[in-house]
C-alpha atoms as a PDB file:
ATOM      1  CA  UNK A   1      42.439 -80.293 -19.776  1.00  0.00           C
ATOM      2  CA  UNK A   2      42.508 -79.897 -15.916  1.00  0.00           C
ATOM      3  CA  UNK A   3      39.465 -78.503 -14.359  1.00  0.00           C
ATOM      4  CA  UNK A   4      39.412 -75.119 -13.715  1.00  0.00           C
ATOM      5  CA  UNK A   5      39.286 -75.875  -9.793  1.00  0.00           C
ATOM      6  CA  UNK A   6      42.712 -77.356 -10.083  1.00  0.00           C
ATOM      7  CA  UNK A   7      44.225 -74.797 -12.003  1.00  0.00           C
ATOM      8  CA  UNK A   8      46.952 -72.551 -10.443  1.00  0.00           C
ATOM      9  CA  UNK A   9      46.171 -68.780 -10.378  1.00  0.00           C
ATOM     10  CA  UNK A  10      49.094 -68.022 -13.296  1.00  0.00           C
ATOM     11  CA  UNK A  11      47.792 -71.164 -15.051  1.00  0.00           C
ATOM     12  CA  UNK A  12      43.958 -70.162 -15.293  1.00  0.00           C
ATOM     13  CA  UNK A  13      45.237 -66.473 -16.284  1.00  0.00           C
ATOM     14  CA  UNK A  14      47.398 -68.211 -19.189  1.00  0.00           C
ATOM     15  CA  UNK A  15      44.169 -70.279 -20.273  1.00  0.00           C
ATOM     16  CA  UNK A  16      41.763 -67.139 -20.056  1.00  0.00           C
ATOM     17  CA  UNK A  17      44.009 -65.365 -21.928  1.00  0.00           C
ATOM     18  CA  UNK A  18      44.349 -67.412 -24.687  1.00  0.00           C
ATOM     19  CA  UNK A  19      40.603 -68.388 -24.569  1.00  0.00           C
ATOM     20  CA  UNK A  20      39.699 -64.878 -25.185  1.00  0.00           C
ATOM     21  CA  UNK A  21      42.071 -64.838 -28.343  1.00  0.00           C
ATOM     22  CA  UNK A  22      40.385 -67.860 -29.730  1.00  0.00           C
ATOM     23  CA  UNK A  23      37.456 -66.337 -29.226  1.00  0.00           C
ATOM     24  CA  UNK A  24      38.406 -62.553 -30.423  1.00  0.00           C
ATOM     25  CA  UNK A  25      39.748 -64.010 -33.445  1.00  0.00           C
ATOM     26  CA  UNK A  26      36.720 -65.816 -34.765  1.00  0.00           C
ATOM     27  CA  UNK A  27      35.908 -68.287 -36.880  1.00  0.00           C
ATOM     28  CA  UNK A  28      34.681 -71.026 -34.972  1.00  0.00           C
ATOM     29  CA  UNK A  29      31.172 -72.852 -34.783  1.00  0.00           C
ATOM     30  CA  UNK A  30      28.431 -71.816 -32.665  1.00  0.00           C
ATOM     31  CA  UNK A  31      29.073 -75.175 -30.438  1.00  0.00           C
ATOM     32  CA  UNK A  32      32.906 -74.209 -29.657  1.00  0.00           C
ATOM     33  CA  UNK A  33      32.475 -70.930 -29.308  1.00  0.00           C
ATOM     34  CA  UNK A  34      30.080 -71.618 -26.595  1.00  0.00           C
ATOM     35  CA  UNK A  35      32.272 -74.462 -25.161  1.00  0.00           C
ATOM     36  CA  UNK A  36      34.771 -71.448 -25.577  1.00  0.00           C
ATOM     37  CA  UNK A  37      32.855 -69.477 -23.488  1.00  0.00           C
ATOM     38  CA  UNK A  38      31.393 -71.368 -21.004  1.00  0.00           C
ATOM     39  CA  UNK A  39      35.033 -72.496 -20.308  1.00  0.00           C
ATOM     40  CA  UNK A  40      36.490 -68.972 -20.175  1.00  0.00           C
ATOM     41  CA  UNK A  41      33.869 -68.031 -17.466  1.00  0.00           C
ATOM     42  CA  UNK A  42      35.151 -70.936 -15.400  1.00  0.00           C
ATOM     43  CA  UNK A  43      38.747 -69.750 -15.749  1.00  0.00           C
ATOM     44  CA  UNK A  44      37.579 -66.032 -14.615  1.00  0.00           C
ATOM     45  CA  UNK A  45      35.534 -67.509 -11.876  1.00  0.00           C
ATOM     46  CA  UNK A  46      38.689 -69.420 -10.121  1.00  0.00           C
ATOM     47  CA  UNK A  47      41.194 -66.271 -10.941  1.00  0.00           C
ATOM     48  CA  UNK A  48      38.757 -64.283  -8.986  1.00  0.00           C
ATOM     49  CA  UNK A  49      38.456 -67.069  -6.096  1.00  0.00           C
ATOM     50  CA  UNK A  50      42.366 -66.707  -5.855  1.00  0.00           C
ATOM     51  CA  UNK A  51      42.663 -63.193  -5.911  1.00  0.00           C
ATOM     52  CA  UNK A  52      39.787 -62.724  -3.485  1.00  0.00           C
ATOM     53  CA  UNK A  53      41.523 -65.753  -0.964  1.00  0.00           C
ATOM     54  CA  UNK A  54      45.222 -63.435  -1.456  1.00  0.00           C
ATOM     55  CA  UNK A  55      43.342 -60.284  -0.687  1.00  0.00           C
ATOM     56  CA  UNK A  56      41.435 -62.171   2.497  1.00  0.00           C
ATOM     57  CA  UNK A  57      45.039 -63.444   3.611  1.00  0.00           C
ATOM     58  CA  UNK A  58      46.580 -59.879   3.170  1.00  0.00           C
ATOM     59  CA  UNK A  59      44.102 -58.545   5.041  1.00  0.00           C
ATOM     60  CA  UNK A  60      44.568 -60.853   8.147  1.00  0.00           C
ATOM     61  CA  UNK A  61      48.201 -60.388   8.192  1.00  0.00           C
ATOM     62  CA  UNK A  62      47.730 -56.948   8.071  1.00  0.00           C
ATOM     63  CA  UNK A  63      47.293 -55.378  11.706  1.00  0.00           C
ATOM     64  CA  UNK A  64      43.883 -53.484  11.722  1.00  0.00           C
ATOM     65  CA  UNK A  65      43.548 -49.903  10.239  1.00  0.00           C
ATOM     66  CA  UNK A  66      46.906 -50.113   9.147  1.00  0.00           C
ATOM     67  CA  UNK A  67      47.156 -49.564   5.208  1.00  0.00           C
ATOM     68  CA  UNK A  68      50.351 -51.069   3.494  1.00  0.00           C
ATOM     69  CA  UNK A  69      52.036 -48.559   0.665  1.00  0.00           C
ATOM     70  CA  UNK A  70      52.004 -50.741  -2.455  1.00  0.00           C
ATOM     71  CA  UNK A  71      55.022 -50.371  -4.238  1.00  0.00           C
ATOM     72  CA  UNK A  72      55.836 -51.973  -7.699  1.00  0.00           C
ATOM     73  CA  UNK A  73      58.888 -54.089  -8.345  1.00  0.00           C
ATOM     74  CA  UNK A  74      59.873 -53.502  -4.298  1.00  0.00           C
END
């Protein structure tokens, strides 16, 4: 398992996603569910790093005061 720093955005969202599942689904000892846990808070720190460095980027290529429609599928 790669650490969480090394992970790409779409990979860390993959692995949070299916952490949460484990953990939603139940059944698992106190020790991995906490391993579980601790793990899934790593993944949602690093998607939020990533989203917060895309965000930073948009802004700078963005001239200033000028807000960009966002348009689905476009």
């Amino acid at each position: 398992m790669k650490p969480a720093e090394e992970l790409t955005f779409e990979e860390a969202f993959a692995e949070l996603e299916e952490t949460v599942r484990r953990l939603e689904a139940g059944g698992l000892t106190l020790e991995k569910s906490l391993a579980l846990y601790e793990r899934g808070q790593a993944l949602a720190a690093r998607c939020t790093a990533l989203l917060d460095q895309a965000e930073l980027k948009v802004r700078q290529l963005t001239p200033e005061g000028e807000e960009i429609p966002f348009e689905p599928g476009a």
